[in-house]
N, C-alpha and C. Protein backbone atom coordinates (compact mmCIF):
# COMPACT_ATOMS: atom_id res chain seq x y z
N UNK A 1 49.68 -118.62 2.67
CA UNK A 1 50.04 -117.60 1.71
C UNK A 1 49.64 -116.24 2.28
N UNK A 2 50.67 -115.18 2.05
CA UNK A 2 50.49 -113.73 2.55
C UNK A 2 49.79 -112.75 1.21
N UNK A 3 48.81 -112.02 1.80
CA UNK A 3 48.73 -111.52 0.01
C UNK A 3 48.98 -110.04 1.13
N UNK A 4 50.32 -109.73 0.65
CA UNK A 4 50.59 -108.13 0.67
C UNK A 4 50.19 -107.19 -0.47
N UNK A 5 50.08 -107.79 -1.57
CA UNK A 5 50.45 -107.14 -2.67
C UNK A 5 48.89 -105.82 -3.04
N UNK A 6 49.55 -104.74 -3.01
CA UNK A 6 48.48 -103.68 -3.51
C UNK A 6 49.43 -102.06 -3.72
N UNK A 7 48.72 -101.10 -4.93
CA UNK A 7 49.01 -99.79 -4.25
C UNK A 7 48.36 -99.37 -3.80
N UNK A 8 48.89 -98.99 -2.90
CA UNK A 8 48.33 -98.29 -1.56
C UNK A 8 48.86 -96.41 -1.82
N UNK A 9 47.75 -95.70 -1.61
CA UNK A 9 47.18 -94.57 -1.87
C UNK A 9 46.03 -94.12 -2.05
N UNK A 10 45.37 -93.98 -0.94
CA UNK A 10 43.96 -93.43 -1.15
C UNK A 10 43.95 -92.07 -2.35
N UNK A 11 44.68 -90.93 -2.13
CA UNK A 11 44.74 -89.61 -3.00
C UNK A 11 44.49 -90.50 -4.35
N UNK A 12 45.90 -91.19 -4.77
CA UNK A 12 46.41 -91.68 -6.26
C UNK A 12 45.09 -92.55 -6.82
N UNK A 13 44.59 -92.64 -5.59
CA UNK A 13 43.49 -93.96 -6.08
C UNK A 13 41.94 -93.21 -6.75
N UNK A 14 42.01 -92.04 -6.29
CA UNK A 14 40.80 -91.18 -6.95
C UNK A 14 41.47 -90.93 -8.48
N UNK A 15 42.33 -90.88 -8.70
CA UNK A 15 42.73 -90.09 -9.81
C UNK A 15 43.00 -91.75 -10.75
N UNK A 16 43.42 -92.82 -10.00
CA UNK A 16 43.10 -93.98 -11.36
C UNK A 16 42.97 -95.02 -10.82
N UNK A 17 40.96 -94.80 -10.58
CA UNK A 17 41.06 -96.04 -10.02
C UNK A 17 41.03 -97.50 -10.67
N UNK A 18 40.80 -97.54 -12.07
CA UNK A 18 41.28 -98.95 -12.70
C UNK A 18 42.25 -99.62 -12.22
N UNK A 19 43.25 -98.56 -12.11
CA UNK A 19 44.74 -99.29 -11.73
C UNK A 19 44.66 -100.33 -9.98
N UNK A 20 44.28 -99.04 -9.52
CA UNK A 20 44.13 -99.82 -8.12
C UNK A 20 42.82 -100.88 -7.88
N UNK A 21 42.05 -100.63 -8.08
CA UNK A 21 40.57 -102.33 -8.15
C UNK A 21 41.17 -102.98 -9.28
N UNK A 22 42.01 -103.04 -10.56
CA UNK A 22 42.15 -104.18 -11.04
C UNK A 22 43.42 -105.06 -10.37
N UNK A 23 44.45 -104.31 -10.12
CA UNK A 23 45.98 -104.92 -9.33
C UNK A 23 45.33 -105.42 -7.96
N UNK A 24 44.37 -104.91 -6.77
CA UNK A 24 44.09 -105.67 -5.77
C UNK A 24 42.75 -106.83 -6.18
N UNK A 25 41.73 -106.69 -6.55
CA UNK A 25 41.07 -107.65 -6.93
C UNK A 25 41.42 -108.74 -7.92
N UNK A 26 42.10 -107.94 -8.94
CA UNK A 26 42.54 -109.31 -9.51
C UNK A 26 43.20 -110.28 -8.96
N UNK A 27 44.29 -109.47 -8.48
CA UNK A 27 45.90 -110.34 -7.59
C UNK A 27 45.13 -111.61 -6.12
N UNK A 28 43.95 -110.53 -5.83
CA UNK A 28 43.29 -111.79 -4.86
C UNK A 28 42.59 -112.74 -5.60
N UNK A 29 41.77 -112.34 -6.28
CA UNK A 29 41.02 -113.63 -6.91
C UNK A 29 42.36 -114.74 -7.48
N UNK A 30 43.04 -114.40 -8.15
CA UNK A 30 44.38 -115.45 -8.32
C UNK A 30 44.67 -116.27 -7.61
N UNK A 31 45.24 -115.38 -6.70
CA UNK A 31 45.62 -116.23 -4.85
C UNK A 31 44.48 -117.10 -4.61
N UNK A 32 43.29 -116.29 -4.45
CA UNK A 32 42.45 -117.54 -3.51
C UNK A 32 41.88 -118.83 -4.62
N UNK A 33 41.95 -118.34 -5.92
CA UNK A 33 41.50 -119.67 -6.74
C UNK A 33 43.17 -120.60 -6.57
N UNK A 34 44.05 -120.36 -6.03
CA UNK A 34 45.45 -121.26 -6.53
C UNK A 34 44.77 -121.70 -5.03
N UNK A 35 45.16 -120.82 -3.77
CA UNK A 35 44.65 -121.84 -2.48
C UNK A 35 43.59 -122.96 -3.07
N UNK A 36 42.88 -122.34 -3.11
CA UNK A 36 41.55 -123.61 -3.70
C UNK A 36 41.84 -124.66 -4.11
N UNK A 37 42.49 -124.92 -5.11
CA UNK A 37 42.49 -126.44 -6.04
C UNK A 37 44.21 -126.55 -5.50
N UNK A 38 44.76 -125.80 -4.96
CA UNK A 38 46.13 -126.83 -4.73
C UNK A 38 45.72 -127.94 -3.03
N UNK A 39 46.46 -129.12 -2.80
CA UNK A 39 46.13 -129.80 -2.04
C UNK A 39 46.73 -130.10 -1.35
N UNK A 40 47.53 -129.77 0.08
CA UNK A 40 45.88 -129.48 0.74
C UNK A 40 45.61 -127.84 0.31
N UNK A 41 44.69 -127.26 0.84
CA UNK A 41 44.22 -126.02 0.56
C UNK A 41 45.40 -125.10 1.31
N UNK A 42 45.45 -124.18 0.90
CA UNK A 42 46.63 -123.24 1.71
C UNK A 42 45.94 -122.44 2.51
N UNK A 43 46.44 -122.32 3.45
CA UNK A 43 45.44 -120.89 4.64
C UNK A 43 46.33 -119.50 3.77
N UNK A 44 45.09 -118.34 3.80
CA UNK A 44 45.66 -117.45 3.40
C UNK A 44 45.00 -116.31 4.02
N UNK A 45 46.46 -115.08 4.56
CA UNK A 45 46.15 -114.10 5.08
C UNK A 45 45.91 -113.50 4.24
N UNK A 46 45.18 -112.29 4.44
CA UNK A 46 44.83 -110.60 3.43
C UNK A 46 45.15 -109.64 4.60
N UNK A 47 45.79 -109.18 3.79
CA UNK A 47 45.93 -107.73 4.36
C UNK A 47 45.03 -106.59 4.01
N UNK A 48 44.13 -105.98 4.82
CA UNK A 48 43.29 -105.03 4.68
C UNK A 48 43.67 -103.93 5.26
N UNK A 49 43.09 -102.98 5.10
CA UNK A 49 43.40 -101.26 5.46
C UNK A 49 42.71 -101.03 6.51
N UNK A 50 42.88 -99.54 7.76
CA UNK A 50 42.04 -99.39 8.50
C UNK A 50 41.16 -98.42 7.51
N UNK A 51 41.79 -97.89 6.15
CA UNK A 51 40.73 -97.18 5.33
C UNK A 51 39.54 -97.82 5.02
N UNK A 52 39.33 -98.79 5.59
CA UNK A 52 37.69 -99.04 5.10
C UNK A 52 36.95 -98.37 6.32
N UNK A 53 37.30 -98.17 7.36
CA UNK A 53 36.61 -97.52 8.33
C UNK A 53 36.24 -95.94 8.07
N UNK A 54 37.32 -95.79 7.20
CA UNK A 54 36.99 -94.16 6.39
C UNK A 54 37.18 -92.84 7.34
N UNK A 55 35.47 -92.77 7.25
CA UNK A 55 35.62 -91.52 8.19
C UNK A 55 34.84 -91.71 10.08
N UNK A 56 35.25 -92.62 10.13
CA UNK A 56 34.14 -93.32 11.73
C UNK A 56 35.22 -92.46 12.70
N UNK A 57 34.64 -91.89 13.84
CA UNK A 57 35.81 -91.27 14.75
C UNK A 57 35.97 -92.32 15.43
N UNK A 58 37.87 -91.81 16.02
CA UNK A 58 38.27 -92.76 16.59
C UNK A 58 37.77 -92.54 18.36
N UNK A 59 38.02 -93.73 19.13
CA UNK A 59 38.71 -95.20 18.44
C UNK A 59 38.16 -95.91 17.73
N UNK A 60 38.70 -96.14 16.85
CA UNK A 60 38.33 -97.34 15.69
C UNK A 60 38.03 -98.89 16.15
N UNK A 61 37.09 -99.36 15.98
CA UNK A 61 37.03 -101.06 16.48
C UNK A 61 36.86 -101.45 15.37
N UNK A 62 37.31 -103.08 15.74
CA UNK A 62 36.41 -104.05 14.55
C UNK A 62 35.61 -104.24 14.02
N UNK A 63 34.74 -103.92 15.27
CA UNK A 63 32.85 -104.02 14.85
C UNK A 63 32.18 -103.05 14.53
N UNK A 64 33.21 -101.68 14.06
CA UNK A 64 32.74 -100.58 13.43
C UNK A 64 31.81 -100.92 11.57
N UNK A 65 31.20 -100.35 11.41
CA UNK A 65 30.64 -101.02 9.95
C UNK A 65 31.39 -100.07 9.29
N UNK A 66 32.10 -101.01 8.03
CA UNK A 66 33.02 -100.32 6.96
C UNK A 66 32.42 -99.38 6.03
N UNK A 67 32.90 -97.76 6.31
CA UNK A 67 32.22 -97.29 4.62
C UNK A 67 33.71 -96.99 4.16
N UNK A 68 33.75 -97.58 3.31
CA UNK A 68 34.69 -97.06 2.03
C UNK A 68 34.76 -96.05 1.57
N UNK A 69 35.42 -95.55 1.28
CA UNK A 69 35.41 -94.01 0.26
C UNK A 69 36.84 -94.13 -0.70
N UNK A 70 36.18 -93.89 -1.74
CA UNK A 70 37.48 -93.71 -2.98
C UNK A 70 38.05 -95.61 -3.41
N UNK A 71 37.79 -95.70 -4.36
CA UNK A 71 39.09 -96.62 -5.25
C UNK A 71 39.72 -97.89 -4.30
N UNK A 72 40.73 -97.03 -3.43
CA UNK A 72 41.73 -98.10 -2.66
C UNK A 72 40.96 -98.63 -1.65
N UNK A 73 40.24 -97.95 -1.01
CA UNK A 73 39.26 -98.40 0.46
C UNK A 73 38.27 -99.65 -0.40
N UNK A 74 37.89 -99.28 -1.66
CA UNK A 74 37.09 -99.92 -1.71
C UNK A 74 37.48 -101.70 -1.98
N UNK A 75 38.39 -101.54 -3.08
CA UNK A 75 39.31 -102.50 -3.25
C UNK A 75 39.48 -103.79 -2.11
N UNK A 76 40.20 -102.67 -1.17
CA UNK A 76 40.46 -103.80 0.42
C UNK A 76 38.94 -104.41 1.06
N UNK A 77 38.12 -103.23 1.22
CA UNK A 77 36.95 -103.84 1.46
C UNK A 77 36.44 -105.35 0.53
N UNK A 78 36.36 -104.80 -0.88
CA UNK A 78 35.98 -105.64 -1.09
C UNK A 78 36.96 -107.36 -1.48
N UNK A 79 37.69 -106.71 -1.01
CA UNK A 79 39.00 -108.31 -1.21
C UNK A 79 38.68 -108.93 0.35
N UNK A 80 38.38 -108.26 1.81
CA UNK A 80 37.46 -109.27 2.65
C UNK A 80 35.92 -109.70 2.48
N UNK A 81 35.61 -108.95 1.49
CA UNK A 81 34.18 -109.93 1.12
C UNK A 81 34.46 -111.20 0.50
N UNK A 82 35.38 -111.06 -0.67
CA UNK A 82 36.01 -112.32 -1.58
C UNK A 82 37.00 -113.47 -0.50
N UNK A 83 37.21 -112.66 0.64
CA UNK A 83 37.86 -113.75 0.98
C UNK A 83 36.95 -114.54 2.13
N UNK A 84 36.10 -114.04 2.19
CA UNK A 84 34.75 -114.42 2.99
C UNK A 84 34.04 -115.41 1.74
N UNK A 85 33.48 -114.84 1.07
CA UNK A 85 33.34 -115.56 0.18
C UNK A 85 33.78 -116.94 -0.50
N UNK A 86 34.79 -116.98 -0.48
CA UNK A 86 35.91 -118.54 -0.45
C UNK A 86 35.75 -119.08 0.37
N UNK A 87 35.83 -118.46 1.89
CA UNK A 87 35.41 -119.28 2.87
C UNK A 87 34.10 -119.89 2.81
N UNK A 88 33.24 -119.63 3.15
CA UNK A 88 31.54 -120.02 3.08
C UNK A 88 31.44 -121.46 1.93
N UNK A 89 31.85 -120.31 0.58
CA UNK A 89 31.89 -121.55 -0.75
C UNK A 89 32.68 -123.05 -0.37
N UNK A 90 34.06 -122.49 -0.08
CA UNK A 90 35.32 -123.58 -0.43
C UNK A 90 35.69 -124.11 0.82
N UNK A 91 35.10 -123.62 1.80
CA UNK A 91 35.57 -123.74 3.55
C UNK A 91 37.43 -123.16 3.30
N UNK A 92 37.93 -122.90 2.44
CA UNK A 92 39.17 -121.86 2.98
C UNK A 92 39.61 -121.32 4.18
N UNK A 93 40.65 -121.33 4.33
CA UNK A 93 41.26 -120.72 5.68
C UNK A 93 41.57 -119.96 6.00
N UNK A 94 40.94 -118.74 5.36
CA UNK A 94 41.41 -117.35 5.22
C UNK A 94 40.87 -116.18 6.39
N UNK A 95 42.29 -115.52 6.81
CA UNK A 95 42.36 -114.46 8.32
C UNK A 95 42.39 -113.01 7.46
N UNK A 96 41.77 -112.33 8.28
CA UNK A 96 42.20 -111.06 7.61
C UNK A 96 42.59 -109.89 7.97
N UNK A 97 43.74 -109.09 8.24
CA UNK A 97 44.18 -107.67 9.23
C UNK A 97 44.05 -106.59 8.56
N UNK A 98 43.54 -105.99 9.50
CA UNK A 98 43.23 -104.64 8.81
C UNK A 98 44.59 -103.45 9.55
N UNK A 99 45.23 -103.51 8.87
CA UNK A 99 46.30 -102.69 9.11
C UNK A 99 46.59 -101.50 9.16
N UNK A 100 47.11 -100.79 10.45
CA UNK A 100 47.23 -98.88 10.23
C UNK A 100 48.44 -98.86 10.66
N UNK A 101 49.25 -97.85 9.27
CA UNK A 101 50.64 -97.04 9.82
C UNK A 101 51.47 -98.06 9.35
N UNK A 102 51.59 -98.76 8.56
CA UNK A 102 52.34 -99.52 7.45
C UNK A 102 53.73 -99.31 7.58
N UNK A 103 54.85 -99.34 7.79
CA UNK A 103 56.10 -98.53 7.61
C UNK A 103 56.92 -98.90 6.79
N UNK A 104 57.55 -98.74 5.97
CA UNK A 104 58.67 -99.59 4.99
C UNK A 104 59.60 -98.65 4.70
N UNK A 105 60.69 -98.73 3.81
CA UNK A 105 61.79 -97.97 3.37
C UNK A 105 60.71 -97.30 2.27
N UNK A 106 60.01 -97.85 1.54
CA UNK A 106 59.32 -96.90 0.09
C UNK A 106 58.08 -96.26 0.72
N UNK A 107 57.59 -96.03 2.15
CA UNK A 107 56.33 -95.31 2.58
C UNK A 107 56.21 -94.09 2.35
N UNK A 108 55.58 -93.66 2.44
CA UNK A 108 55.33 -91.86 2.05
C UNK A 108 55.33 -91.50 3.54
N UNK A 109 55.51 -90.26 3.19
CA UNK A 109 56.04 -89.41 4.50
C UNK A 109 54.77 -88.91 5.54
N UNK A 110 53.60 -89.05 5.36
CA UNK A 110 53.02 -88.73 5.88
C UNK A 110 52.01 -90.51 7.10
N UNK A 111 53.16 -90.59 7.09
CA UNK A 111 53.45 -92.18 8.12
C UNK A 111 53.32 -91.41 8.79
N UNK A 112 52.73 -92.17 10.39
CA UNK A 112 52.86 -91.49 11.85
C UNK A 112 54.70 -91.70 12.50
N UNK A 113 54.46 -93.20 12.14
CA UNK A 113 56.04 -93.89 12.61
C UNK A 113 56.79 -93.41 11.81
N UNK A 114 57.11 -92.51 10.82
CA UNK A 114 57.95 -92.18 10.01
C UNK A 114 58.04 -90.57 10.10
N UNK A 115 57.09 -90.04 10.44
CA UNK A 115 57.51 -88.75 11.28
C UNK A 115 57.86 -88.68 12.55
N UNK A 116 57.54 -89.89 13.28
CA UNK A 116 58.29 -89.69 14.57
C UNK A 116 59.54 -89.77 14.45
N UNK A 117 59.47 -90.98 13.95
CA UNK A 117 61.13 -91.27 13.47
C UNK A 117 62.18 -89.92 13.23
N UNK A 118 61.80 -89.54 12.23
CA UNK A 118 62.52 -88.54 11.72
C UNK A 118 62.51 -87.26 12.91
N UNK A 119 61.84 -87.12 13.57
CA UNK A 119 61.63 -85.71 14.78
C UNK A 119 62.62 -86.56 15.81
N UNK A 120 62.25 -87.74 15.74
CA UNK A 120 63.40 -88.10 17.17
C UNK A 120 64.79 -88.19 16.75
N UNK A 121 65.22 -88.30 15.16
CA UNK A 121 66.70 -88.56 15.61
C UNK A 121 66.98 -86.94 14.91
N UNK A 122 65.92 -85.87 14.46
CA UNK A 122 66.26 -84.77 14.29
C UNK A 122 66.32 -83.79 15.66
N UNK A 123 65.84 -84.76 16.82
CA UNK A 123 65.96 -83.67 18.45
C UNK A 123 65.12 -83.13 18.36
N UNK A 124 64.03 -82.98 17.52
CA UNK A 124 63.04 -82.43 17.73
C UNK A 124 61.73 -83.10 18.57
N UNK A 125 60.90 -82.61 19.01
CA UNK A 125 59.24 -82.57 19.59
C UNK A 125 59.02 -83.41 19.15
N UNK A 126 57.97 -84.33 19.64
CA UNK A 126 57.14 -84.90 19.05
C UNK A 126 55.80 -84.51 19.50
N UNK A 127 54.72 -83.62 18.44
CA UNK A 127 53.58 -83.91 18.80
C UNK A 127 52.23 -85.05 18.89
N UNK A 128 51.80 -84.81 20.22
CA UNK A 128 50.32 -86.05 20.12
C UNK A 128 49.55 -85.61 20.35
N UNK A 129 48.76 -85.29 19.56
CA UNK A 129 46.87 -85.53 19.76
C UNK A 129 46.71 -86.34 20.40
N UNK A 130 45.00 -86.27 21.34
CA UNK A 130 44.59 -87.05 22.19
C UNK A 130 45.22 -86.95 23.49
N UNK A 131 45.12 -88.27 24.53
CA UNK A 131 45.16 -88.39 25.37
C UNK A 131 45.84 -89.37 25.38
N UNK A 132 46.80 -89.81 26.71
CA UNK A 132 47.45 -90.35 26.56
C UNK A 132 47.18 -91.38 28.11
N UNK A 133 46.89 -92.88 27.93
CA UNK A 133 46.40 -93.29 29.11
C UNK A 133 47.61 -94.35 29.15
């Protein structure tokens, strides 16, 4: 089982965060209690944010320690504790990605891949920060 399901918006998420910790925590605890008692157990991915890394400069690793900031960061954070949690308890089979730069038809514009996009088939520049190896 894939659990995509969240809104995603750090900004929107200061301004209500009920909405966002009850739709991602709840929607996981669901998922991982149905994995649980159905048989055999279902392996289940989570999708996590690179926003739990917050404000750590990049490059960003794995083994960076997560601070959260705001509502949505916290949410994802804490939906890989719960799914850690299942594991340990239930032995569950649960992987978890922490995902940056999301792209879809409904993304907000301030995507990396979605401003390139748009500069390359507008002929325009593309700028990059950093270095490029």
């Amino acid at each position: 089982m894939y659990h995509l399901a969240a809104i995603s918006s750090h900004r929107l998420s200061i301004r209500e965060p009920y909405s966002y910790l009850e739709n991602s925590c709840m929607s996981l605890l669901n998922l991982l209690e149905a994995a649980r008692i159905v048989k055999p157990p279902s392996k289940i991915i989570f999708t996590s944010s690179s926003s739990v890394y917050s404000d750590h400069e990049p490059p960003l690793r794995e083994g960076l320690e997560p601070r959260p900031r705001g509502p949505y960061a916290l949410s994802k954070f804490f939906g890989e504790k719960l799914c850690k949690l299942y594991v340990d308890l239930y032995g569950l089979d649960c992987s978890i990605i922490r995902y940056f730069n999301v792209v879809s038809e409904r993304c907000g514009g301030n995507i990396v891949f979605k401003i390139f996009a748009k500069k390359i088939f507008a002929g325009e520049p593309i700028d990059i920060n950093g270095r490029l190896e």
